[in-house]
PDB file of N, CA and C in Angstrom:
ATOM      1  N   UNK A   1     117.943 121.339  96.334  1.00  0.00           N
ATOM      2  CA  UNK A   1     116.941 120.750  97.197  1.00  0.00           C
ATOM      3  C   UNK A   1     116.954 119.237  97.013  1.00  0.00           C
ATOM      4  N   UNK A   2     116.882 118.659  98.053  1.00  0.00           N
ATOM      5  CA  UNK A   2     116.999 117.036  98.455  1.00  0.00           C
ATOM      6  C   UNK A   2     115.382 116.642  98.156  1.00  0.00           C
ATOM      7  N   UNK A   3     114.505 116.503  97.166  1.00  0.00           N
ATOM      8  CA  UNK A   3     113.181 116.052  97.442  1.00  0.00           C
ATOM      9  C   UNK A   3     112.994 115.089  98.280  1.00  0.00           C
ATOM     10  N   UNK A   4     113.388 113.524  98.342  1.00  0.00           N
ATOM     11  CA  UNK A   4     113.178 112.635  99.322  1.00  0.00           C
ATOM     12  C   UNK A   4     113.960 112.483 100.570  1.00  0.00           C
ATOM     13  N   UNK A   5     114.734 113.399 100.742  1.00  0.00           N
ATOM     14  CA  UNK A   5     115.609 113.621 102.266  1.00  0.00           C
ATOM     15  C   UNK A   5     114.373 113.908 103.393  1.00  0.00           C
ATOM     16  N   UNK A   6     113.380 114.613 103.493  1.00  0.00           N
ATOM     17  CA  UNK A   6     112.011 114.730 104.277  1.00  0.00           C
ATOM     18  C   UNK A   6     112.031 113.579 104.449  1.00  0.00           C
ATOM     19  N   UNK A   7     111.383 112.700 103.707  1.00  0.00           N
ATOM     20  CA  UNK A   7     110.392 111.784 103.945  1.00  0.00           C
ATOM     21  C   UNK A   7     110.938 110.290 103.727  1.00  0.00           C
ATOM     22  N   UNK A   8     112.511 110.340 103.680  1.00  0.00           N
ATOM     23  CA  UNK A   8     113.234 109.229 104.514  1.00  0.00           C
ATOM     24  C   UNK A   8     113.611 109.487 106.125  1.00  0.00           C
ATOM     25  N   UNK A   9     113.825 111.228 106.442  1.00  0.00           N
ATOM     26  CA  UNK A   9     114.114 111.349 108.146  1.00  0.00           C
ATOM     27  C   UNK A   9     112.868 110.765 108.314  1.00  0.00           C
ATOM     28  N   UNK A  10     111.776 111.118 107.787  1.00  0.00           N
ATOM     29  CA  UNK A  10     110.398 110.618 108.791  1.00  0.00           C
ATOM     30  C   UNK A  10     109.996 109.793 109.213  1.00  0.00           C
ATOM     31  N   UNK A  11     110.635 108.926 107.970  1.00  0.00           N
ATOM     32  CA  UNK A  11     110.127 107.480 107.793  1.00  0.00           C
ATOM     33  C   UNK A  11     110.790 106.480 109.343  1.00  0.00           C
ATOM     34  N   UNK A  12     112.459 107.364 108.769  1.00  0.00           N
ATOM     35  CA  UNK A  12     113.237 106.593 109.998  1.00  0.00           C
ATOM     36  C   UNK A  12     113.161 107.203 111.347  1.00  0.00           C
ATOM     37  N   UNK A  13     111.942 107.665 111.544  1.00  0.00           N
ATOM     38  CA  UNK A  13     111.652 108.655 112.874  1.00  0.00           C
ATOM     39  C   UNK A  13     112.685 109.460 113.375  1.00  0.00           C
ATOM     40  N   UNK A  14     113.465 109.952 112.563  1.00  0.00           N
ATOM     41  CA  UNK A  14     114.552 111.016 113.199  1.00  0.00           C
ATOM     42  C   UNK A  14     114.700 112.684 112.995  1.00  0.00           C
ATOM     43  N   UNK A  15     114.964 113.280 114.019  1.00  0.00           N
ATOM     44  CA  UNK A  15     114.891 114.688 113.645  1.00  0.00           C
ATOM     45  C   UNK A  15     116.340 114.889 112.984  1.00  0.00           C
ATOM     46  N   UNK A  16     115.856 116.409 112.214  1.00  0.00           N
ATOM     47  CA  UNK A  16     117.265 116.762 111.269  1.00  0.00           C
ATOM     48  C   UNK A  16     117.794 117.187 112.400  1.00  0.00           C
ATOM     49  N   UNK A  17     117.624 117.448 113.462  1.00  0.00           N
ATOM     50  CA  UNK A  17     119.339 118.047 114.250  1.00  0.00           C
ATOM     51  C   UNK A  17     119.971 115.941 115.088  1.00  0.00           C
ATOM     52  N   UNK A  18     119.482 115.291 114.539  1.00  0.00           N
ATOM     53  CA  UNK A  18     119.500 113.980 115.091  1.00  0.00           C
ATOM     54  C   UNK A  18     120.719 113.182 113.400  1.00  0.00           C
ATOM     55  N   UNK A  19     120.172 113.767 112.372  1.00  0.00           N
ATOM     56  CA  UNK A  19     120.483 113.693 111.168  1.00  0.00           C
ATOM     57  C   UNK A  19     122.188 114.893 111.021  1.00  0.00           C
ATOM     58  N   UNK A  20     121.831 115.563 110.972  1.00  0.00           N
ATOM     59  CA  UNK A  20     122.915 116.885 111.396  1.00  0.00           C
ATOM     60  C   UNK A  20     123.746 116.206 112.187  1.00  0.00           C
ATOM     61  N   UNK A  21     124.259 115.582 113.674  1.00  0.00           N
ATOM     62  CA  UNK A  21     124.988 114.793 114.179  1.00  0.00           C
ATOM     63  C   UNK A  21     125.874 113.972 113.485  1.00  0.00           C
ATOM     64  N   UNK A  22     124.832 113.009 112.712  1.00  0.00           N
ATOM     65  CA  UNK A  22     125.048 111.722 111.963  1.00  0.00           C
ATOM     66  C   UNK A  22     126.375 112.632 111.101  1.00  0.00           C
ATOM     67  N   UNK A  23     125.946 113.620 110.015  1.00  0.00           N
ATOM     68  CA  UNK A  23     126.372 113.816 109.419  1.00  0.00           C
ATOM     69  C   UNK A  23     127.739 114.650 109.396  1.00  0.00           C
ATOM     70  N   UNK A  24     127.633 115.453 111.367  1.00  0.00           N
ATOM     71  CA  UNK A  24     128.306 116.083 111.228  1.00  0.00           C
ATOM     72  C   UNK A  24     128.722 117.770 110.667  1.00  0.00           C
ATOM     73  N   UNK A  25     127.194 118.431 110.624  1.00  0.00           N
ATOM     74  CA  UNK A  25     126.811 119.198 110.413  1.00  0.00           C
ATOM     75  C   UNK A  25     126.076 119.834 110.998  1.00  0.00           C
ATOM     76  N   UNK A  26     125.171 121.081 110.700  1.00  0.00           N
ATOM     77  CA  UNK A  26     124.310 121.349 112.028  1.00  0.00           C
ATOM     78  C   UNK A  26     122.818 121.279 111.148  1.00  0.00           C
ATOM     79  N   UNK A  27     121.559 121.652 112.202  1.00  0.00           N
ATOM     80  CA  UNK A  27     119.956 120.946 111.722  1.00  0.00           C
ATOM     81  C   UNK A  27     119.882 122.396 110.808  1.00  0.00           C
ATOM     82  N   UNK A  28     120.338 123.413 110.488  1.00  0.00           N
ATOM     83  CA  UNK A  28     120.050 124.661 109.999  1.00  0.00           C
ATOM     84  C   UNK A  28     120.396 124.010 108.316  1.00  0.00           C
ATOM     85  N   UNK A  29     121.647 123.345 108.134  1.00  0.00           N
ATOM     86  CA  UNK A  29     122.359 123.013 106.706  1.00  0.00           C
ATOM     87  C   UNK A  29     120.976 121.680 106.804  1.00  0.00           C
ATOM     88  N   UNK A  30     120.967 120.912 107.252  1.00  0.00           N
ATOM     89  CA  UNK A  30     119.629 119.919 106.862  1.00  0.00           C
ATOM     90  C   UNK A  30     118.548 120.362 106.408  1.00  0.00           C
ATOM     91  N   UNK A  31     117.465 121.475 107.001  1.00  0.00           N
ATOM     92  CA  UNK A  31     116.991 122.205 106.524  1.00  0.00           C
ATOM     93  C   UNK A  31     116.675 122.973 105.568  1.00  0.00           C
ATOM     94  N   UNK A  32     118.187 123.196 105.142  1.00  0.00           N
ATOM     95  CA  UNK A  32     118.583 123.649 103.783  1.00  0.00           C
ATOM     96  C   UNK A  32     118.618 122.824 102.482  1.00  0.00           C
ATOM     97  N   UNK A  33     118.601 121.865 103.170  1.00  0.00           N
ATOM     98  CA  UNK A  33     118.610 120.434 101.901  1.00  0.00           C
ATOM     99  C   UNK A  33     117.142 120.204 101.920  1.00  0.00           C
ATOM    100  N   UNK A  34     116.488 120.170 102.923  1.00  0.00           N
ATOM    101  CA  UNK A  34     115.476 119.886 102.041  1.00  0.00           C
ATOM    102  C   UNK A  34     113.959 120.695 101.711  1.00  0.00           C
ATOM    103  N   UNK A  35     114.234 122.192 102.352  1.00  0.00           N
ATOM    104  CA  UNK A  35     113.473 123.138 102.230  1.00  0.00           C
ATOM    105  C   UNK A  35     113.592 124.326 100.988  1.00  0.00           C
ATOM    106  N   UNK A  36     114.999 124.564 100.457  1.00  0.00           N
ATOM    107  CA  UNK A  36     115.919 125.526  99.376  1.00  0.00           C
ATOM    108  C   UNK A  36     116.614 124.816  98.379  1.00  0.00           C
ATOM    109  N   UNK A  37     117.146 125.416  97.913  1.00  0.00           N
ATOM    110  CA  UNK A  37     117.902 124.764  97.040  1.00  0.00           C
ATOM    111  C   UNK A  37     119.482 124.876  97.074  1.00  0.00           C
ATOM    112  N   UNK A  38     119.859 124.392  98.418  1.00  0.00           N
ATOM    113  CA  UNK A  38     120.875 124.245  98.375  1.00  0.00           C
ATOM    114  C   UNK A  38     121.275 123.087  98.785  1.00  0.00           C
ATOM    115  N   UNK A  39     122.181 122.568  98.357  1.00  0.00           N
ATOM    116  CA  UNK A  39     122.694 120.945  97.796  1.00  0.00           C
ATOM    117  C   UNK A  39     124.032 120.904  98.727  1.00  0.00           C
ATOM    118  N   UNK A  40     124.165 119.761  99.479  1.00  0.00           N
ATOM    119  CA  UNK A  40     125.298 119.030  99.908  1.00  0.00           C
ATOM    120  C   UNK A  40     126.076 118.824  99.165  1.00  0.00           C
ATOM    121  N   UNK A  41     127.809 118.550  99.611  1.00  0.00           N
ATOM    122  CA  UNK A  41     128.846 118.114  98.885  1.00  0.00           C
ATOM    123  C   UNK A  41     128.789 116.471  98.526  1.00  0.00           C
ATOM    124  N   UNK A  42     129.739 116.315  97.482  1.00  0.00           N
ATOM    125  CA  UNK A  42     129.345 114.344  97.277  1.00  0.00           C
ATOM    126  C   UNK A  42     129.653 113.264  98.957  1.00  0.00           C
ATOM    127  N   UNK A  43     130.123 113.867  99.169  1.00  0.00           N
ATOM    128  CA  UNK A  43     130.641 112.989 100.720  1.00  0.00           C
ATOM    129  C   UNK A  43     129.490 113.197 101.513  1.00  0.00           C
ATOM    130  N   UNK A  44     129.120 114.001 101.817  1.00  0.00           N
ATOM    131  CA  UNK A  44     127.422 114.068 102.940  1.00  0.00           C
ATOM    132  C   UNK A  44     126.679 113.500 101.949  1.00  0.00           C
ATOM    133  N   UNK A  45     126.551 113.787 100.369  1.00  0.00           N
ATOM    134  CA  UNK A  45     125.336 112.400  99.824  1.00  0.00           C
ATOM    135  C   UNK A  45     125.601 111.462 100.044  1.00  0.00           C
ATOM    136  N   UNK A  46     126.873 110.661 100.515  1.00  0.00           N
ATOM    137  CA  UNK A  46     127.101 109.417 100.232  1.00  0.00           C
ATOM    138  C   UNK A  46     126.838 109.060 101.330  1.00  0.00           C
ATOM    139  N   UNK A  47     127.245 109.751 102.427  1.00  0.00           N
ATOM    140  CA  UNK A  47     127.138 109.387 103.739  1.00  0.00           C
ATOM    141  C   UNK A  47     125.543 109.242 104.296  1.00  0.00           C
ATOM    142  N   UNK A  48     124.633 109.846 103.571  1.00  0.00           N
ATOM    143  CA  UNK A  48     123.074 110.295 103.921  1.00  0.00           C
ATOM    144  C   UNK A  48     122.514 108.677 103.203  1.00  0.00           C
ATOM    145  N   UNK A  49     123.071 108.130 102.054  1.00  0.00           N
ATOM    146  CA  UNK A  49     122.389 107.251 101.134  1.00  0.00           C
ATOM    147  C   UNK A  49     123.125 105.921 102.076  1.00  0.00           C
ATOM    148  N   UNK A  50     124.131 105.831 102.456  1.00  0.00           N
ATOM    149  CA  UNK A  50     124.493 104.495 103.307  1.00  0.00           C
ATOM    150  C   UNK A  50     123.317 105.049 104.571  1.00  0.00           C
ATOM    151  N   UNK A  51     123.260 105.816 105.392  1.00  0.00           N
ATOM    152  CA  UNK A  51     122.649 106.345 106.460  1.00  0.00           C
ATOM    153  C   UNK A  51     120.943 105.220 106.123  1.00  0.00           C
ATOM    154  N   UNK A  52     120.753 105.671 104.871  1.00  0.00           N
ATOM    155  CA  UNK A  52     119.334 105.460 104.658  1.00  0.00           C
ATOM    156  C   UNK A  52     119.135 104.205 103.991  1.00  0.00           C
ATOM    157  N   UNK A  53     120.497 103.766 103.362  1.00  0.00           N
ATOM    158  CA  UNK A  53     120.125 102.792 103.096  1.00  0.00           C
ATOM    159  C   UNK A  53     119.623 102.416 101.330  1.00  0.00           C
ATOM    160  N   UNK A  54     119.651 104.002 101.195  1.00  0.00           N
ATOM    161  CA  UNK A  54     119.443 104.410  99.647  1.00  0.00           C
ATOM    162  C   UNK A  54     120.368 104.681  98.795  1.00  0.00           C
ATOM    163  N   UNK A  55     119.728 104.985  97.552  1.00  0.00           N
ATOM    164  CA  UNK A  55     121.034 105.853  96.867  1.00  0.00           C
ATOM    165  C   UNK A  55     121.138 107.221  96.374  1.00  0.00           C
ATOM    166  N   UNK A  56     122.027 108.116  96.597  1.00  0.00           N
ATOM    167  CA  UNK A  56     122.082 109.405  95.716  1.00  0.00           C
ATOM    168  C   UNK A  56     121.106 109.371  94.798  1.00  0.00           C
ATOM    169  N   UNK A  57     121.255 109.255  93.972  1.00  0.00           N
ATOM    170  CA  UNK A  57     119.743 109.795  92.775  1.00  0.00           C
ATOM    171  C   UNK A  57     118.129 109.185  93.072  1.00  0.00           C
ATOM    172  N   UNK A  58     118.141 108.437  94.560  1.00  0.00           N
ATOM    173  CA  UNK A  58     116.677 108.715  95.147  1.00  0.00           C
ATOM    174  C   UNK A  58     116.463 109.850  96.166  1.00  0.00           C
ATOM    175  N   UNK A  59     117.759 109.983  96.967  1.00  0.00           N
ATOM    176  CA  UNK A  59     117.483 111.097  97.419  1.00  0.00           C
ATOM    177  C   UNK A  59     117.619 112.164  96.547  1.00  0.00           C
ATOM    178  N   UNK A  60     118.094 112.954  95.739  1.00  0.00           N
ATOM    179  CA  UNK A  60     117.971 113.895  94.819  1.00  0.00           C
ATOM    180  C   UNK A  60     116.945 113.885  94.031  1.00  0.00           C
ATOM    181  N   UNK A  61     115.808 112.474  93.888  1.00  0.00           N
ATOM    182  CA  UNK A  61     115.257 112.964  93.025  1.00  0.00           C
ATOM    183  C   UNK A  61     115.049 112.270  91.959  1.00  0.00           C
ATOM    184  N   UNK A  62     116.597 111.967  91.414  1.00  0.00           N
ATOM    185  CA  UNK A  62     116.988 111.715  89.618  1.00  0.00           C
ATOM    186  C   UNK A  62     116.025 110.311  89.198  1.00  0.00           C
ATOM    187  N   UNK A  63     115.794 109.493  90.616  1.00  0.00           N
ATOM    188  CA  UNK A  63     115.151 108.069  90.111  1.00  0.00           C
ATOM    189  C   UNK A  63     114.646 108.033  91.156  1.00  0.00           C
ATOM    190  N   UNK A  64     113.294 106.660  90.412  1.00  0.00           N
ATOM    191  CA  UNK A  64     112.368 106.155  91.791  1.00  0.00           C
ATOM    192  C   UNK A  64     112.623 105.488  92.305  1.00  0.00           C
ATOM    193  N   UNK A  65     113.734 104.939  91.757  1.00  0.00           N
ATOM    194  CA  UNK A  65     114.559 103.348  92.608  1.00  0.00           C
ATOM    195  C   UNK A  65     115.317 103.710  94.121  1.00  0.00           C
ATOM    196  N   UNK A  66     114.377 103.011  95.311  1.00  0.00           N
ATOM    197  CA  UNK A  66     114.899 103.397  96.244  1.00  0.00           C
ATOM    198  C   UNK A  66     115.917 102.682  97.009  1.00  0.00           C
ATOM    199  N   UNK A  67     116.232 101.545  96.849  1.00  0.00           N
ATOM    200  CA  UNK A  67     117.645 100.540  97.356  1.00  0.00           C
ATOM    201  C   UNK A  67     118.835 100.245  96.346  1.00  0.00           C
ATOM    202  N   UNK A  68     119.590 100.368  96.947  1.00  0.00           N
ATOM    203  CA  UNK A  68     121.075 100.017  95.942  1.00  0.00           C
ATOM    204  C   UNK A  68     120.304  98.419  94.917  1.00  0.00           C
ATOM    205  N   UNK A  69     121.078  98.924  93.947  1.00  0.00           N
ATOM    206  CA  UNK A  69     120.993  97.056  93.264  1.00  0.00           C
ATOM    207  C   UNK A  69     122.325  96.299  93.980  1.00  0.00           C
ATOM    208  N   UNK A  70     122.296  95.504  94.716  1.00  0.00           N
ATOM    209  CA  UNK A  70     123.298  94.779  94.925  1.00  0.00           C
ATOM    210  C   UNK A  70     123.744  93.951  93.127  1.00  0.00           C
ATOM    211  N   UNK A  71     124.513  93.359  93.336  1.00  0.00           N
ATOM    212  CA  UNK A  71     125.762  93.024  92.393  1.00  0.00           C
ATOM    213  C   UNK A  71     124.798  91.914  91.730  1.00  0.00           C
ATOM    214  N   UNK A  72     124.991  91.564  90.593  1.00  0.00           N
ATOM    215  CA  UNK A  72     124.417  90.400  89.976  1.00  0.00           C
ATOM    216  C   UNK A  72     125.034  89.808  88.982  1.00  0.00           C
ATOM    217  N   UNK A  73     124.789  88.810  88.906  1.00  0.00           N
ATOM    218  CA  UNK A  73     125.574  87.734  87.771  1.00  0.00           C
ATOM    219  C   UNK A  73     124.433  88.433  86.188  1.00  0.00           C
ATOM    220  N   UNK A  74     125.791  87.693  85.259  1.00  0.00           N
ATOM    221  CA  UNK A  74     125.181  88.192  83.723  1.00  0.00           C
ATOM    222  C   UNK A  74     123.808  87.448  83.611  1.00  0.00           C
ATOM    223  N   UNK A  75     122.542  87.819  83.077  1.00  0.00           N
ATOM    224  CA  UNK A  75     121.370  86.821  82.625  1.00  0.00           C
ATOM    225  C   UNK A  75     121.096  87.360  81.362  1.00  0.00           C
ATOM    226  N   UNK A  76     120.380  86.818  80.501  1.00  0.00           N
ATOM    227  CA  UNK A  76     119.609  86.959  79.348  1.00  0.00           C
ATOM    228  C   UNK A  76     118.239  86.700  79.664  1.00  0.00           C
ATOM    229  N   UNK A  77     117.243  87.906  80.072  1.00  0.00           N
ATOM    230  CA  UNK A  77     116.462  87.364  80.561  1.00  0.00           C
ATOM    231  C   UNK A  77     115.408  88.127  79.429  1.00  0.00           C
ATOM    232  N   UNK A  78     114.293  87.596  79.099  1.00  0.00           N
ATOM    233  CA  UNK A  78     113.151  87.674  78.178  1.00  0.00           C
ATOM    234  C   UNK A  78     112.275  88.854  78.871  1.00  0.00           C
ATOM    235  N   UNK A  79     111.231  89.513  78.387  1.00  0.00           N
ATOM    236  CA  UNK A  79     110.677  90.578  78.598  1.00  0.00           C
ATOM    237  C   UNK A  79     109.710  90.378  79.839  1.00  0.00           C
ATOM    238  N   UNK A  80     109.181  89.458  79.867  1.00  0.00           N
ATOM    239  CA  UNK A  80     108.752  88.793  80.930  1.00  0.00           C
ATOM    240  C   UNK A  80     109.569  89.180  82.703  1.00  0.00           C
ATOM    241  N   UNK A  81     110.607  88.259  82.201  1.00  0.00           N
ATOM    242  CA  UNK A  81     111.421  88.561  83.231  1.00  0.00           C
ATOM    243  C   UNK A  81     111.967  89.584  83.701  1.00  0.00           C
ATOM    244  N   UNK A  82     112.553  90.478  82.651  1.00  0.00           N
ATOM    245  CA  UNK A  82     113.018  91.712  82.814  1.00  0.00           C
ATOM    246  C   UNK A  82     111.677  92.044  83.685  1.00  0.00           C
ATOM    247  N   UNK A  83     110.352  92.665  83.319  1.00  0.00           N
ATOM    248  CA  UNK A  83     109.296  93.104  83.936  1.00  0.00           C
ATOM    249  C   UNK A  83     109.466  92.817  85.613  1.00  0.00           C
ATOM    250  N   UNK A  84     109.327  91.388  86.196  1.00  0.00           N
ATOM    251  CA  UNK A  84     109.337  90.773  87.153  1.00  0.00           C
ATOM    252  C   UNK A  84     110.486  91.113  87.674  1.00  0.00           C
ATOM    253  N   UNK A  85     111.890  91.298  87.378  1.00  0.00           N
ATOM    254  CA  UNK A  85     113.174  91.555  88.126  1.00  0.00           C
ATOM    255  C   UNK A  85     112.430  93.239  88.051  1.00  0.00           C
ATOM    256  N   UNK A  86     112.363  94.230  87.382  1.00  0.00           N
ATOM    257  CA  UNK A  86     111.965  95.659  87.958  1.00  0.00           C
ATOM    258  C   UNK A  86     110.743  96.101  88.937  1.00  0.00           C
ATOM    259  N   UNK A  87     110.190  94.774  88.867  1.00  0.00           N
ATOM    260  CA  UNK A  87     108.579  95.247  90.036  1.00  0.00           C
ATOM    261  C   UNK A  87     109.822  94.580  91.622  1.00  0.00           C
ATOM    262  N   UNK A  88     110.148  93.648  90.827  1.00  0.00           N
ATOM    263  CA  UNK A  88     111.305  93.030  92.486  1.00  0.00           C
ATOM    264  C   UNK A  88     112.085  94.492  93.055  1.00  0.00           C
ATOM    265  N   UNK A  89     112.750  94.739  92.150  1.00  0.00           N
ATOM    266  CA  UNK A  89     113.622  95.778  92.557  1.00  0.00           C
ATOM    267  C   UNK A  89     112.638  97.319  93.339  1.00  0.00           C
ATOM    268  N   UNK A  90     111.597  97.523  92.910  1.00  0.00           N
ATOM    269  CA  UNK A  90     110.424  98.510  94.078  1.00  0.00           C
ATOM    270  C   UNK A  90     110.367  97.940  95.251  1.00  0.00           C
ATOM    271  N   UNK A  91     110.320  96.919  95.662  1.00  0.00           N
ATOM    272  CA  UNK A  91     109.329  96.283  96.989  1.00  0.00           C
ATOM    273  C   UNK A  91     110.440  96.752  97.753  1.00  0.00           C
ATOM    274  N   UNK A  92     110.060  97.064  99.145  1.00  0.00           N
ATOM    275  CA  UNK A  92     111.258  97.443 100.588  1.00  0.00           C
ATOM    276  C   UNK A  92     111.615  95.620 100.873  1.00  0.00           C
ATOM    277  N   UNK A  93     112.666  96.086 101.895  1.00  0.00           N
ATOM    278  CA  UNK A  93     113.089  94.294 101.985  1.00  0.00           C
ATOM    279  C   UNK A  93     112.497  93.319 102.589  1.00  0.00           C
ATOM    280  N   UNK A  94     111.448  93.844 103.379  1.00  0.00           N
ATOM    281  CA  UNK A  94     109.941  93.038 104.048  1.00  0.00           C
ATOM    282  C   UNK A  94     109.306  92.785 103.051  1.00  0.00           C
ATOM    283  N   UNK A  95     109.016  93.504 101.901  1.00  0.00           N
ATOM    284  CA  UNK A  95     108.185  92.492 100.866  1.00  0.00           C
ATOM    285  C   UNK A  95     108.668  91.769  99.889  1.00  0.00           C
ATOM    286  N   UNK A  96     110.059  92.203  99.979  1.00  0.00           N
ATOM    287  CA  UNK A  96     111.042  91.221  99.219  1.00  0.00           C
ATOM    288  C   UNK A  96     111.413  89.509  99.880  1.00  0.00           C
ATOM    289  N   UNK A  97     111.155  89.776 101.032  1.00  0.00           N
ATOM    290  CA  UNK A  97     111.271  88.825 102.588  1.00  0.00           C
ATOM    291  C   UNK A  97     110.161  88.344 101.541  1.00  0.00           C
ATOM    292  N   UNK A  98     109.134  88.352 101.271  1.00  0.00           N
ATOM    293  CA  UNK A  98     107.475  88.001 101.770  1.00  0.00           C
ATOM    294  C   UNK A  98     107.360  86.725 100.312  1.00  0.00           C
ATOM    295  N   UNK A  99     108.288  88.051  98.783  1.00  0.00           N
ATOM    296  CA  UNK A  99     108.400  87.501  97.832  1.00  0.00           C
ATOM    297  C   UNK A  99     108.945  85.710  97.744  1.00  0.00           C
ATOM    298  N   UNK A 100     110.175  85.793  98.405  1.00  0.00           N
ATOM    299  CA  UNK A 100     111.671  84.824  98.588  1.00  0.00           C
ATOM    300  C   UNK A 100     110.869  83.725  99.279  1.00  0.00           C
ATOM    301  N   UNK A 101     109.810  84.163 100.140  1.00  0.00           N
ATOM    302  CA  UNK A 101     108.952  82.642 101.192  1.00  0.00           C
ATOM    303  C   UNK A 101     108.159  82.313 100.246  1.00  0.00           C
ATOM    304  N   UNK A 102     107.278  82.776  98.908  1.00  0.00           N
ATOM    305  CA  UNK A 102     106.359  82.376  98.428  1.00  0.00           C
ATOM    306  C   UNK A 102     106.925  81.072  97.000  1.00  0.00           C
ATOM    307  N   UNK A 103     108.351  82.049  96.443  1.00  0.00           N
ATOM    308  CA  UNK A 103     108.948  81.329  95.691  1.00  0.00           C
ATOM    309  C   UNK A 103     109.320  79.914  96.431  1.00  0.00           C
ATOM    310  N   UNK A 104     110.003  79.671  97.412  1.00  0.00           N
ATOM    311  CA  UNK A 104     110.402  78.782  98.112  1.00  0.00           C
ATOM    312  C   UNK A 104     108.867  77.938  98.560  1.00  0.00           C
ATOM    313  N   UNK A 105     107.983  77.983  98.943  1.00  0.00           N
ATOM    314  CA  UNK A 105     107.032  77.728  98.842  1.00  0.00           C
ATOM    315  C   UNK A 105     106.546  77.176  97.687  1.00  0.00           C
ATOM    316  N   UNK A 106     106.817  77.115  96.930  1.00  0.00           N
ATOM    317  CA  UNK A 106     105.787  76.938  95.594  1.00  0.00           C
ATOM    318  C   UNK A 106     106.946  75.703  94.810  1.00  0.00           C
ATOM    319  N   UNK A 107     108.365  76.075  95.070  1.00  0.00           N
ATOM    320  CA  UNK A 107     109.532  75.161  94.648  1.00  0.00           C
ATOM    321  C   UNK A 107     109.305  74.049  95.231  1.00  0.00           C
ATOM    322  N   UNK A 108     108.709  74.266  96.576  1.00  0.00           N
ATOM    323  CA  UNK A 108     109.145  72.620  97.753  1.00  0.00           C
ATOM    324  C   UNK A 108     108.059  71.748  97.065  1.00  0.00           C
ATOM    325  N   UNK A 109     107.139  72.237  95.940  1.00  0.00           N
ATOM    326  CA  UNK A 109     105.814  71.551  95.735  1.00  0.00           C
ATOM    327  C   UNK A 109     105.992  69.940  95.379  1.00  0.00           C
TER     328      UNK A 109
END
């Protein structure tokens, strides 16, 4: 069973036979992902987590982290920071948008 496969179709207003297409499958196997416990092959997760924009172990479940980490340079960053880079990494990219104007804002001072 897919726990957050529901309630990313919803989010992105799409029906599973709309999802099923995407994937190349039919709305009966969608259904199955996220009503039973039966699990997709690694290629339909991968294809569902670019789809959404997420990653495999948010749709499954395994973590709450819902966007890829894009790539980052090495830091040494203090506990502080660490804290502040993991509340960054929750926000969707509109409040990450919202974050990036306030910093910039506060720099131009």
């Amino acid at each position: 069973m897919l726990p957050n496969l529901k309630l990313l179709r919803r989010e992105k207003g799409i029906s599973q036979q709309t999802l099923a297409d995407y994937l190349g499958t039919s709305q009966q196997s969608i259904n199955n992902y996220e009503n039973k416990t039966v699990e997709p092959d690694i290629d339909t997760l991968k294809k569902m987590a670019d789809y959404f924009n997420t990653t495999i172990d948010y749709i499954t479940g395994y973590a709450n982290t819902r966007y890829p980490i894009a790539n980052t340079s090495a830091y040494h960053l203090n506990a502080d920071e660490g804290s502040i880079i993991d509340k960054y990494r929750a926000l969707t990219p509109k409040e990450r948008a919202c974050v990036a104007q306030v910093i910039d804002t506060l720099l131009d001072k």
